[in-house]
N, C-alpha and C. Protein backbone atom coordinates (compact mmCIF):
# COMPACT_ATOMS: atom_id res chain seq x y z
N UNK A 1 4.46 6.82 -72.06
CA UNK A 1 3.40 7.76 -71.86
C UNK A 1 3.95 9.15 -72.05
N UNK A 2 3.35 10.26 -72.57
CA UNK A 2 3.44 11.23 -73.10
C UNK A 2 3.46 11.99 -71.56
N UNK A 3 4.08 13.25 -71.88
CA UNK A 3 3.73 13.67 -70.36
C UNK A 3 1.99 14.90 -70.34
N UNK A 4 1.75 15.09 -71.50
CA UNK A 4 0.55 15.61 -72.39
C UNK A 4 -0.40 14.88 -72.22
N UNK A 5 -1.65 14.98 -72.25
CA UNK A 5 -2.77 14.15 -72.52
C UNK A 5 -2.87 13.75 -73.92
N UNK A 6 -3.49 13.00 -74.76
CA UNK A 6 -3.56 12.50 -75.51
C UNK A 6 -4.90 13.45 -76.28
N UNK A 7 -6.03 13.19 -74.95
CA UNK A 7 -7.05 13.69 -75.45
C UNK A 7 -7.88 13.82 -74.32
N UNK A 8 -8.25 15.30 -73.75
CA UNK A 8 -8.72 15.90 -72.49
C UNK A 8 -10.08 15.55 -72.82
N UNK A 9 -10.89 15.58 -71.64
CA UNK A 9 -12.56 14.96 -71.58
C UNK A 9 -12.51 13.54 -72.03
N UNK A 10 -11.70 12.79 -72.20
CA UNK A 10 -11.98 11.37 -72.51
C UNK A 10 -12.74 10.80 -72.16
N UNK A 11 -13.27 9.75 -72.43
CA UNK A 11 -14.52 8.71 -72.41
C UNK A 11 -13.83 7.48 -72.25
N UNK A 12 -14.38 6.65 -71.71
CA UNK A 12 -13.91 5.18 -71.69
C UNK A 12 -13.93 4.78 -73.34
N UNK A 13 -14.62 5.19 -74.12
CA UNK A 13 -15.06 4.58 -75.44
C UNK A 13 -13.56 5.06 -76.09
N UNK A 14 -13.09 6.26 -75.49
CA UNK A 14 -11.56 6.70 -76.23
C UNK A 14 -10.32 6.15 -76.11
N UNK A 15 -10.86 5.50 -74.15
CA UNK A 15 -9.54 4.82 -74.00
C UNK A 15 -9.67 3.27 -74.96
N UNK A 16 -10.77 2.58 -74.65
CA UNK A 16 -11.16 1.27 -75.24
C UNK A 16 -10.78 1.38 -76.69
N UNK A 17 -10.60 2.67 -77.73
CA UNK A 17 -10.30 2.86 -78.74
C UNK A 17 -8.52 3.07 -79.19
N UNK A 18 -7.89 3.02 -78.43
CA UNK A 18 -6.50 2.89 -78.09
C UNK A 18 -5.79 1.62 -78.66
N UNK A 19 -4.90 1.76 -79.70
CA UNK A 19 -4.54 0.22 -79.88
C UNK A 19 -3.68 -0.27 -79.54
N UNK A 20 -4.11 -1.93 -79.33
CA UNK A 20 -3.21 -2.90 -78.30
C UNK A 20 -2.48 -2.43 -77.92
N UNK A 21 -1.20 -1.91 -78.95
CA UNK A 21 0.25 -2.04 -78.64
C UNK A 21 0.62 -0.97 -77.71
N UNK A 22 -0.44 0.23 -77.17
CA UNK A 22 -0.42 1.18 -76.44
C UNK A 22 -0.73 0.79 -74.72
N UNK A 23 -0.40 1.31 -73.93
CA UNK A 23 -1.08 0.80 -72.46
C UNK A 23 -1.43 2.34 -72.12
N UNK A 24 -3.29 2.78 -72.32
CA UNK A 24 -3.24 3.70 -72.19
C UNK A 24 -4.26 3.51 -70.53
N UNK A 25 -3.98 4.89 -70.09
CA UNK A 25 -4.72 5.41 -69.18
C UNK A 25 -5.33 6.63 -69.33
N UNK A 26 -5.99 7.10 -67.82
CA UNK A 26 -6.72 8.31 -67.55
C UNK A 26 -6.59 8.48 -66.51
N UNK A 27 -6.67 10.10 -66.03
CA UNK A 27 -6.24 10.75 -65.53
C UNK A 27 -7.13 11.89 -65.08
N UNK A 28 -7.99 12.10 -64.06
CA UNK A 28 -9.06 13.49 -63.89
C UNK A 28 -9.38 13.61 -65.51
N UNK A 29 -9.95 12.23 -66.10
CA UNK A 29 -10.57 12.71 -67.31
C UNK A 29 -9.78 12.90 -68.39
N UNK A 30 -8.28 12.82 -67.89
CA UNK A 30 -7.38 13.22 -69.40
C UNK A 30 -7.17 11.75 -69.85
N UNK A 31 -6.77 11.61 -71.48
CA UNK A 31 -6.57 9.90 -71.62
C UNK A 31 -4.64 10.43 -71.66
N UNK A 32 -4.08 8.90 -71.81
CA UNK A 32 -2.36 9.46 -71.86
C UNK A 32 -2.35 7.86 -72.61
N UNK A 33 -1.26 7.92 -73.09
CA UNK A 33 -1.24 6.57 -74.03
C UNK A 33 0.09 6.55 -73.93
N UNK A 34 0.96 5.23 -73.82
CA UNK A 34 2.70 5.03 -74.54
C UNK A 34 2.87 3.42 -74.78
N UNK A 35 3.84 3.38 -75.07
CA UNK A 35 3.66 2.14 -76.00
C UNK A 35 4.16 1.22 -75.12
N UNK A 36 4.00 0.17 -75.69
CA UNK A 36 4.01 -0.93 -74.51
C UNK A 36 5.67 -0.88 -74.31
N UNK A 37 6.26 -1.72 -72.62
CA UNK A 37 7.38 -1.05 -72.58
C UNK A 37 8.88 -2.06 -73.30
N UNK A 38 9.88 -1.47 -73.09
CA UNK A 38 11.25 -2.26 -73.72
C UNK A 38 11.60 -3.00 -72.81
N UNK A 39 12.73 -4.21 -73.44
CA UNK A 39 13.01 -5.51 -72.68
C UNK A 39 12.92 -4.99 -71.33
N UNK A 40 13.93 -4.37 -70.94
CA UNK A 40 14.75 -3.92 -69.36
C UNK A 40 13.56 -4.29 -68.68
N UNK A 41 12.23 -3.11 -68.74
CA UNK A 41 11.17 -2.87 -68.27
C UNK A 41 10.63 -4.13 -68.13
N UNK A 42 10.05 -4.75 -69.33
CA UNK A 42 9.26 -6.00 -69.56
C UNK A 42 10.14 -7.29 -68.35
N UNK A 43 11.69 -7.64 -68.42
CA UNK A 43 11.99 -8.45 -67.55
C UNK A 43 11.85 -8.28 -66.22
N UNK A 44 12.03 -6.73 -65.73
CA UNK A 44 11.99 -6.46 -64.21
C UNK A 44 10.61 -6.94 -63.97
N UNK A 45 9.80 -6.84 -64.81
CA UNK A 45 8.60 -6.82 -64.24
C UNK A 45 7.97 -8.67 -64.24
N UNK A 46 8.38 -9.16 -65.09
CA UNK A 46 8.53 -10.62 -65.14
C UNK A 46 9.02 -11.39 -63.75
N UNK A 47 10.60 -10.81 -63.76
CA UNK A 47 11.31 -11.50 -62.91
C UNK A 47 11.01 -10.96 -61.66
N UNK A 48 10.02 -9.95 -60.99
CA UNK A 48 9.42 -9.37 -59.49
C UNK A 48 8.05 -10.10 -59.97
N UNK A 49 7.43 -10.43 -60.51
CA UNK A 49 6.24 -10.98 -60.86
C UNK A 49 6.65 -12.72 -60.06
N UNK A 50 7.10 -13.39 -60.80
CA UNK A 50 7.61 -14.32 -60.83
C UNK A 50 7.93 -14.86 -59.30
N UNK A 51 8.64 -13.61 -58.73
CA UNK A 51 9.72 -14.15 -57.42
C UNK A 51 7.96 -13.89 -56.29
N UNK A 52 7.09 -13.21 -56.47
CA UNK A 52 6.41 -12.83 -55.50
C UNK A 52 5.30 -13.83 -55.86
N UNK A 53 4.45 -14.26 -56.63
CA UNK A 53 3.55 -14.75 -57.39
C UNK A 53 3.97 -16.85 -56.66
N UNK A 54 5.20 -16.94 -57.08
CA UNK A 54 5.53 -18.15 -56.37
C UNK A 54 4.68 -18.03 -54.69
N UNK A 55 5.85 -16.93 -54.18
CA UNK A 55 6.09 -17.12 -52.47
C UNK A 55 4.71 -16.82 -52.12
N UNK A 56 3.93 -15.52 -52.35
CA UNK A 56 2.90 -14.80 -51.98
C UNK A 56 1.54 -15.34 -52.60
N UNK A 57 1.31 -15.94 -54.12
CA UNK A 57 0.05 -15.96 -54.31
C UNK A 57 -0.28 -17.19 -54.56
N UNK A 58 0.58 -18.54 -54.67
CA UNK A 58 0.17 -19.77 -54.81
C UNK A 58 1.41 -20.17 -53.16
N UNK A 59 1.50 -19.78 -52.54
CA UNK A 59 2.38 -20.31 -51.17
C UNK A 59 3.62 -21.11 -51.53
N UNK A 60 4.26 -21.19 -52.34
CA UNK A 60 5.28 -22.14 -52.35
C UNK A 60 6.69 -21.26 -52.07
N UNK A 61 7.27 -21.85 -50.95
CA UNK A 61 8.49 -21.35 -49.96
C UNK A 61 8.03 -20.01 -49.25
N UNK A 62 6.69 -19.64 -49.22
CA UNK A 62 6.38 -18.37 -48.82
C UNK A 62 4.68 -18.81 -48.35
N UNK A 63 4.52 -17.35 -47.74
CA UNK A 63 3.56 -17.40 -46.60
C UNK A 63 1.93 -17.12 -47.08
N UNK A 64 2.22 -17.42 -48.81
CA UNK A 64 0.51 -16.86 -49.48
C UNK A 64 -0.07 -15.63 -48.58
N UNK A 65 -1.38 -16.02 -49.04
CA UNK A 65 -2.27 -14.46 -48.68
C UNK A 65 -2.60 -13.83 -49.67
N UNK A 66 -1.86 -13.34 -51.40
CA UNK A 66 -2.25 -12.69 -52.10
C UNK A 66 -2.60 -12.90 -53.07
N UNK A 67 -3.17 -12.29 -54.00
CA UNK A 67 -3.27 -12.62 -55.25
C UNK A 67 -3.02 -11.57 -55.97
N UNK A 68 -2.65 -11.79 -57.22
CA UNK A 68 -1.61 -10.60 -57.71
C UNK A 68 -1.84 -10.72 -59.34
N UNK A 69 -1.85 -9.41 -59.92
CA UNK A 69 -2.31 -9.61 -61.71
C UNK A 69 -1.93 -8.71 -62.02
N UNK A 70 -1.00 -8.94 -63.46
CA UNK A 70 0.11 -7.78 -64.56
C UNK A 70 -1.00 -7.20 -64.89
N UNK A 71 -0.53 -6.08 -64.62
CA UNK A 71 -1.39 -5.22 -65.95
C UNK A 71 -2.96 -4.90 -65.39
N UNK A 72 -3.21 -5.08 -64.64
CA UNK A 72 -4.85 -4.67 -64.60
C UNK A 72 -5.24 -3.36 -64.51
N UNK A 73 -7.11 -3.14 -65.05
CA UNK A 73 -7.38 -2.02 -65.41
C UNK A 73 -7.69 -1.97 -63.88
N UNK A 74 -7.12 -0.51 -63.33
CA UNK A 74 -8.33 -0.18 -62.30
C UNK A 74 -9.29 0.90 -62.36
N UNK A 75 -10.26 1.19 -61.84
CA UNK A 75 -10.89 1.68 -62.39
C UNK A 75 -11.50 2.27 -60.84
N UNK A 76 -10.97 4.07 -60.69
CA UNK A 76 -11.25 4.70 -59.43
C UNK A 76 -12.12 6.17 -60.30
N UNK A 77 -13.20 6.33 -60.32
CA UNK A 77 -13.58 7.60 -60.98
C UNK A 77 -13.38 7.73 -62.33
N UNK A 78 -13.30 8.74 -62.41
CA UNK A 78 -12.63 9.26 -63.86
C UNK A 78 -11.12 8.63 -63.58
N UNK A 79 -10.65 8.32 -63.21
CA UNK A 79 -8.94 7.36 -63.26
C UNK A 79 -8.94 5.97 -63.64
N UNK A 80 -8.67 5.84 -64.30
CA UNK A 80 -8.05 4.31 -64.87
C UNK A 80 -6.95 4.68 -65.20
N UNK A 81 -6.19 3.62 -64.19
CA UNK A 81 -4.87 3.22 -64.14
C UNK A 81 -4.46 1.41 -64.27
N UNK A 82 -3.50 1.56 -65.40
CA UNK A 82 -2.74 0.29 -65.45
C UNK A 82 -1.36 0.44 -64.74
N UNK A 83 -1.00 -0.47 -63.38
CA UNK A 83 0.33 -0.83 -63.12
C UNK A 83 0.87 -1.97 -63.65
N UNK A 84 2.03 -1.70 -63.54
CA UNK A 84 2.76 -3.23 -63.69
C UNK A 84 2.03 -4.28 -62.80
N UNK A 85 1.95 -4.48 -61.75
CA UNK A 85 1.81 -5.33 -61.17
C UNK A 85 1.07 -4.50 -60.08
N UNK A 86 0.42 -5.62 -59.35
CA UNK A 86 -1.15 -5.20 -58.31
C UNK A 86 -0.97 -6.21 -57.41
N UNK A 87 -1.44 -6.14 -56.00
CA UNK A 87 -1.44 -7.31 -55.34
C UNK A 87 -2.60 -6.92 -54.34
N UNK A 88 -3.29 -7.48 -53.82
CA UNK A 88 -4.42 -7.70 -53.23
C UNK A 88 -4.14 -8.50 -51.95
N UNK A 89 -4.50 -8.28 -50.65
CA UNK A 89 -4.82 -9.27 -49.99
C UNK A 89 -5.67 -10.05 -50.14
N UNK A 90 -5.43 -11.57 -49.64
CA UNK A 90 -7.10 -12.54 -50.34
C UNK A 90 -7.74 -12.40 -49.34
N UNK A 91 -8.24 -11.65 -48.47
CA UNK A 91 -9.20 -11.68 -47.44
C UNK A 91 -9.84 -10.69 -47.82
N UNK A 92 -9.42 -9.63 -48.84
CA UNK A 92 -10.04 -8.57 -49.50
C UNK A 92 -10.53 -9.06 -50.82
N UNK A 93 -9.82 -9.32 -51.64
CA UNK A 93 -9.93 -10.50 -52.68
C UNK A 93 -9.53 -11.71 -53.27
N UNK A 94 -10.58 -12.50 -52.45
CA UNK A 94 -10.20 -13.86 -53.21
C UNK A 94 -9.82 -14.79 -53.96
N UNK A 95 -10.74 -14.00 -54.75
CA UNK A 95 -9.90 -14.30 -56.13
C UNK A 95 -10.14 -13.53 -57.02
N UNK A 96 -9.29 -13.81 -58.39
CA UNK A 96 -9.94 -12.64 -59.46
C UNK A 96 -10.62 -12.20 -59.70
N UNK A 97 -11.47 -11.43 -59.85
CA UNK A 97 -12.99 -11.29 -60.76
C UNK A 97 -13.17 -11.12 -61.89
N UNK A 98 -13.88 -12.06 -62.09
CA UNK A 98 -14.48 -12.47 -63.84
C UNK A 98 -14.93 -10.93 -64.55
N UNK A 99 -13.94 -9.95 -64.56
CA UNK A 99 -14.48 -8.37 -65.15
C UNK A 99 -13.48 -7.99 -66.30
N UNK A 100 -13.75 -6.66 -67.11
CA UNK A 100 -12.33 -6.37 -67.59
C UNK A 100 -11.82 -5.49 -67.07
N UNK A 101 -12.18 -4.81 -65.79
CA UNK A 101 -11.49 -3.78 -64.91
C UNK A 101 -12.12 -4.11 -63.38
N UNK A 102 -11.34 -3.63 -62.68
CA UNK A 102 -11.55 -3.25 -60.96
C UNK A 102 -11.85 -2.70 -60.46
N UNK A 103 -12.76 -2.35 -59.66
CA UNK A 103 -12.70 -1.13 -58.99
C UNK A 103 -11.83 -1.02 -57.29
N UNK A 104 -11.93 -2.37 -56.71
CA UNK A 104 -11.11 -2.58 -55.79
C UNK A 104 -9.76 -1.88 -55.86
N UNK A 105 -9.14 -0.84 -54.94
CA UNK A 105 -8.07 -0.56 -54.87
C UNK A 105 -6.89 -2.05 -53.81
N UNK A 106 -6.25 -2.06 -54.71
CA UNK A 106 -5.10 -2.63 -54.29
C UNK A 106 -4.34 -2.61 -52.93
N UNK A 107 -3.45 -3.75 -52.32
CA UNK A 107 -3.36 -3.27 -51.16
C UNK A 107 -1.57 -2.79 -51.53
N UNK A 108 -1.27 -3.17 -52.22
CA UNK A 108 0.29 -3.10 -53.11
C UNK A 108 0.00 -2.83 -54.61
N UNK A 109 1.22 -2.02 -55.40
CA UNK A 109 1.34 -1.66 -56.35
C UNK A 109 2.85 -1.51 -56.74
N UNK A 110 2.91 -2.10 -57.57
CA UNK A 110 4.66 -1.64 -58.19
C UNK A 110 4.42 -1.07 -59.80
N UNK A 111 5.33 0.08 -59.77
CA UNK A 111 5.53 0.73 -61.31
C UNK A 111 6.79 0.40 -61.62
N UNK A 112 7.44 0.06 -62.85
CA UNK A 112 8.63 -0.03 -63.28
C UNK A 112 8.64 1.20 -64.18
N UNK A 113 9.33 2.18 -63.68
CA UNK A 113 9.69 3.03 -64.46
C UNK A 113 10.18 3.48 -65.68
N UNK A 114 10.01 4.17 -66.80
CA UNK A 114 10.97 4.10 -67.95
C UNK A 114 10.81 5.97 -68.22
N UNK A 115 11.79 6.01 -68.90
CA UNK A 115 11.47 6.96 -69.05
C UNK A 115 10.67 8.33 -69.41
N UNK A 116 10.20 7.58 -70.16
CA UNK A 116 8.66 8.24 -70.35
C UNK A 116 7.39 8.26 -69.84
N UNK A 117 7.77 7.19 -68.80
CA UNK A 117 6.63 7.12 -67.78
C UNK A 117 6.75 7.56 -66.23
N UNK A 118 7.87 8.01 -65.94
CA UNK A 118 8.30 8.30 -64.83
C UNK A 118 7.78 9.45 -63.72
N UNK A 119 7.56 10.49 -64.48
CA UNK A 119 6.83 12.00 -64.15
C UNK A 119 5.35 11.59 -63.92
N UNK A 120 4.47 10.25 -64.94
CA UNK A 120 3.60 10.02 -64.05
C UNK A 120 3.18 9.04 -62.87
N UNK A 121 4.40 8.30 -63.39
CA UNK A 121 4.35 7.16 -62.46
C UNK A 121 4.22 7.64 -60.51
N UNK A 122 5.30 9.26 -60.76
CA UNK A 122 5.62 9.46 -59.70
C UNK A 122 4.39 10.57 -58.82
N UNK A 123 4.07 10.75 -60.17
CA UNK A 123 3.34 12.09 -60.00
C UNK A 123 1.56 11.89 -59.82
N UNK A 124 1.00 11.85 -60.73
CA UNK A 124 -0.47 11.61 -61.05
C UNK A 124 -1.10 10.19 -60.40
N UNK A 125 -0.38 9.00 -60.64
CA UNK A 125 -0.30 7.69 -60.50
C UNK A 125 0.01 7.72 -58.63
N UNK A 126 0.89 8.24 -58.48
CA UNK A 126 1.01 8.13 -56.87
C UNK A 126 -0.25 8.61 -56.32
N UNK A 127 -0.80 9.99 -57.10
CA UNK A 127 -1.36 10.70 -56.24
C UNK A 127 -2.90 9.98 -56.01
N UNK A 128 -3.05 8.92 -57.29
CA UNK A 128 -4.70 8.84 -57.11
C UNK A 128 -4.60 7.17 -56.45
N UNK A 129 -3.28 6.31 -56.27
CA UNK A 129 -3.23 5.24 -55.30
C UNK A 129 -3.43 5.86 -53.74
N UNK A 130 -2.74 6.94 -53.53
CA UNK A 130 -2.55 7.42 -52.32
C UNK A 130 -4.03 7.46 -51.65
N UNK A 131 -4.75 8.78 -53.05
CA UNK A 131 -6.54 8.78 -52.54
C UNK A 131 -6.63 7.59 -52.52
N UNK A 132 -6.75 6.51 -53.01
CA UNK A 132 -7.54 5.00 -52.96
C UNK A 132 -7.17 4.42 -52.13
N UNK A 133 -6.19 4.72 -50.98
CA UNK A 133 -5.49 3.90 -50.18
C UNK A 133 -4.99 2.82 -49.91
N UNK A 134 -4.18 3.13 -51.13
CA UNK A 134 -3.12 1.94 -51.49
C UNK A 134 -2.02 1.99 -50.40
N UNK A 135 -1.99 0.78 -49.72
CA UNK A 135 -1.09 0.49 -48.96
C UNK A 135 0.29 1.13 -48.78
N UNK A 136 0.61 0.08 -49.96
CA UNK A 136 2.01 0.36 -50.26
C UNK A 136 2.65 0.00 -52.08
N UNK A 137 3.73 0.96 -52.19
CA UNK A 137 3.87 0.97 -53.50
C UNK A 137 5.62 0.80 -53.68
N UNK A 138 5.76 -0.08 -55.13
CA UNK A 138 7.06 -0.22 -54.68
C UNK A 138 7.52 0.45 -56.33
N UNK A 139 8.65 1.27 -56.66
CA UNK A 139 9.11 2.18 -57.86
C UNK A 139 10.26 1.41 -57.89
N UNK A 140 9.88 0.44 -58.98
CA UNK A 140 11.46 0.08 -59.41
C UNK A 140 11.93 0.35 -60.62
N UNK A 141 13.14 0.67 -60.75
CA UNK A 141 14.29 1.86 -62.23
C UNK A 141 14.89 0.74 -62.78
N UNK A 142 14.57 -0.08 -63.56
CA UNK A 142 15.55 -0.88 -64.36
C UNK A 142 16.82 -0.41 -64.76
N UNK A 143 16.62 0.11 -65.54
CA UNK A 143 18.30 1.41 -66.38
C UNK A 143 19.19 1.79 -64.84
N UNK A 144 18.32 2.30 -63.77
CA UNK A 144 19.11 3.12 -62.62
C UNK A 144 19.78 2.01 -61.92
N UNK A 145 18.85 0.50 -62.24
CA UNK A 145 18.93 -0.28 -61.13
C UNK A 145 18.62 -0.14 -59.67
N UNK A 146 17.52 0.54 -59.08
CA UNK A 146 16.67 0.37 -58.45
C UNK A 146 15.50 0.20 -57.61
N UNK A 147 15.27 -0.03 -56.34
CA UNK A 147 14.16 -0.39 -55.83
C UNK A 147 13.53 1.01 -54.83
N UNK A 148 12.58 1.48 -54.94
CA UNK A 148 12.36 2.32 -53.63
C UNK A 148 10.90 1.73 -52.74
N UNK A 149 11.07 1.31 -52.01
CA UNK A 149 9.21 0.89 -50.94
C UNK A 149 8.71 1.88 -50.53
N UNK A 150 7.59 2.19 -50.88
CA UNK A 150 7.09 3.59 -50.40
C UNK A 150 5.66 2.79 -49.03
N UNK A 151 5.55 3.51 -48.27
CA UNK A 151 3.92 3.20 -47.63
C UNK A 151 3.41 4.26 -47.38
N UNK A 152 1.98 3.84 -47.50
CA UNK A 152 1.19 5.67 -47.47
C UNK A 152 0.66 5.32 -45.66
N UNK A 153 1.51 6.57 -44.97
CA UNK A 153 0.95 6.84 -44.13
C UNK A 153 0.57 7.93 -43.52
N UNK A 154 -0.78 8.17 -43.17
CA UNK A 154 -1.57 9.29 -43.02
C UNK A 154 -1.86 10.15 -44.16
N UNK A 155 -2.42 9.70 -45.10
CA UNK A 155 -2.47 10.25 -46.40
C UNK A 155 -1.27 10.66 -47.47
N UNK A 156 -0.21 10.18 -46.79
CA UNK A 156 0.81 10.42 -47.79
C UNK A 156 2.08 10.05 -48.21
N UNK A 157 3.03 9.59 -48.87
CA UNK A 157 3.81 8.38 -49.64
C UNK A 157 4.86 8.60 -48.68
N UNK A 158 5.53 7.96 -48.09
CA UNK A 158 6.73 8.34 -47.08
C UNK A 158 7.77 6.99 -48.05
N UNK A 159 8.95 7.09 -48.01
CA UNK A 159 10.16 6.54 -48.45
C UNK A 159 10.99 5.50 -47.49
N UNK A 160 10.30 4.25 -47.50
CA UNK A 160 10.77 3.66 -46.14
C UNK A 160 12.26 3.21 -46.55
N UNK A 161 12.72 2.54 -47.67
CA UNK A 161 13.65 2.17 -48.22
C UNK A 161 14.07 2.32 -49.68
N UNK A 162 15.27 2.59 -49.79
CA UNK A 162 15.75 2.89 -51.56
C UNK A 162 17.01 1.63 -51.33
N UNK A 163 16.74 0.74 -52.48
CA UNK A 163 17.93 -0.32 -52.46
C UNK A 163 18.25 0.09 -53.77
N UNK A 164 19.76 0.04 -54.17
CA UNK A 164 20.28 -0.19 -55.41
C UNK A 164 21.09 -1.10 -56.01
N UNK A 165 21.48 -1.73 -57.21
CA UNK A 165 22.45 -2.67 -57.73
C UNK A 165 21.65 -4.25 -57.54
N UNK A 166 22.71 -4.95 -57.56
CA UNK A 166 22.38 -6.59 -56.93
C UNK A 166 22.28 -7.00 -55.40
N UNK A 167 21.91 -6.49 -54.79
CA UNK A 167 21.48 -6.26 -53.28
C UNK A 167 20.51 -7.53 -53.15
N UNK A 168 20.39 -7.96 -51.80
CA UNK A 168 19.18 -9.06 -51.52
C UNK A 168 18.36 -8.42 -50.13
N UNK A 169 17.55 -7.96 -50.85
CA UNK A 169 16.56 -6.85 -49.66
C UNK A 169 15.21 -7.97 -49.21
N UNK A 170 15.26 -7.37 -48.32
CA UNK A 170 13.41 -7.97 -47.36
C UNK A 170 12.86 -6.61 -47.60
N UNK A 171 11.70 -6.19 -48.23
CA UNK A 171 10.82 -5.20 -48.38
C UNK A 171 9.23 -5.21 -47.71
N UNK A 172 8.57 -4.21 -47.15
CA UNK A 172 7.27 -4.34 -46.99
C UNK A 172 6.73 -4.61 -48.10
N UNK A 173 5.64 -4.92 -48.39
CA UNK A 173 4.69 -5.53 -47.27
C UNK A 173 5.03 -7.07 -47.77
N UNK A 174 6.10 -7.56 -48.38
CA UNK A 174 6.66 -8.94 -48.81
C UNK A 174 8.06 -9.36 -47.68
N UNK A 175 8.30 -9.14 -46.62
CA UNK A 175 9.78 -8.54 -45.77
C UNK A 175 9.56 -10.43 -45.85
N UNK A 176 8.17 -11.41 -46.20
CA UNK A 176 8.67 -12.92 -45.68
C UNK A 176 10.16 -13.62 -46.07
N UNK A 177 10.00 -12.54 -46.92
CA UNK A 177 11.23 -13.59 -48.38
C UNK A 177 12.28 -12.98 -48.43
N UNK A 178 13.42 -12.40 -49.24
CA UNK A 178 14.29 -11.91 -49.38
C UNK A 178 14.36 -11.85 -50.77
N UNK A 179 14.56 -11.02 -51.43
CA UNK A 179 14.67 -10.89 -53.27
C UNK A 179 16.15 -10.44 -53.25
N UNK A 180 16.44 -10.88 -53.92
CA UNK A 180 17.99 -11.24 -54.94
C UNK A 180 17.42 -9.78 -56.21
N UNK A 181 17.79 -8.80 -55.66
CA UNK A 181 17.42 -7.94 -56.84
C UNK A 181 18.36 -7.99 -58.21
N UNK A 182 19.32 -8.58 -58.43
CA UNK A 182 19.90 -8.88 -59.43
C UNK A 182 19.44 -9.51 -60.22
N UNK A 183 17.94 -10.44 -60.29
CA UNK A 183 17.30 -11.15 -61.07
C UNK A 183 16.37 -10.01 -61.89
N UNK A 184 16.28 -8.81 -61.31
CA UNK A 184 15.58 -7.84 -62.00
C UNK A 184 16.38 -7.11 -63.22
N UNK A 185 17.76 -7.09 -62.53
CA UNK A 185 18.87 -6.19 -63.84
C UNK A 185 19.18 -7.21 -64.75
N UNK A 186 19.38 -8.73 -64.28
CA UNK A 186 20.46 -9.64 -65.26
C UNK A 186 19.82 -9.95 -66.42
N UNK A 187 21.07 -9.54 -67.63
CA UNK A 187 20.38 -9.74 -68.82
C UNK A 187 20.66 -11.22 -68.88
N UNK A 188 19.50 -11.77 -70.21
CA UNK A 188 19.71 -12.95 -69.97
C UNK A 188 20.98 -13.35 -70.63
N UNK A 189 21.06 -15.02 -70.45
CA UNK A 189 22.52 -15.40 -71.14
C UNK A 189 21.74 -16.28 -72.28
């Protein structure tokens, strides 16, 4: 993602006009577009997909409750935002909904950072989960190798934990399990 708008006053019809290979959003109306992301990015987000999606959204060795989907549009105002990954409580939502966007805010959110997405990930992207009252959000740095858990409390992102390297952390709002964060850096063999 550009740190520029793409194209100010946007329309849904501008973002919907965006091709595939782009993951664009909006922003108070601005569109921002970047291209879909590189391995590093793409595995962290696989292999935290993967480890939570087991324990958390089908129960196996873990305590269910969620349901969880790559990539979804959400859709708060003029903001549409795509994260990496979304998680929901199922007492909030059950299950998916048959839509091509959300309006439900999330009760978890993780961004995998890259570099070109970082300034909004941290910036714009925090600020309009925070309004939607997103729980909690987790910023993980592939390249840096690591994890930070953020939770919004009282309107605003506080830093409960920063893990780095191959560490095996318990994190909110997932603390059931323990992640082996080295499955996020290891390239494959």
């Amino acid at each position: 993602m550009t740190t520029k708008p793409l194209k100010k006053r946007a329309t849904y019809a501008d973002l919907y006009d965006v091709p595939d290979h782009f993951v664009a959003e909006m922003f108070d109306g601005d569109l921002y577009a970047s291209p879909r992301p590189a391995a590093p990015h793409a595995r962290a987000v696989m292999a935290l997909g993967a480890k939570l999606f087991g324990a958390f959204d089908i129960g196996e060795a873990g305590p269910g409750g969620w349901l969880f989907l790559y990539e979804p549009e959400l859709h708060f105002g003029k903001d549409v935002l795509v994260p990496d990954v979304a998680g929901w409580r199922r007492q909030r939502m059950p299950e998916a909904p048959d839509a091509a966007y959300i309006t439900l805010a999330p009760d978890w959110i993780c961004e995998v950072l890259s570099p070109s997405t970082e300034s909004l990930d941290r910036g714009k992207k925090l600020r309009v989960y925070g309004r939607e009252s997103v729980a909690h959000a987790w910023l993980v740095d592939p390249l840096r190798q690591t994890l930070e858990v953020l939770a919004l409390e009282s309107g605003k992102w506080s830093l409960l934990h920063s893990h780095e390297g191959r560490v095996l952390v318990r994190a909110v709002p997932f603390d059931a399990i323990e992640i082996d964060l080295g499955i996020l850096w290891r390239a494959p063999k």
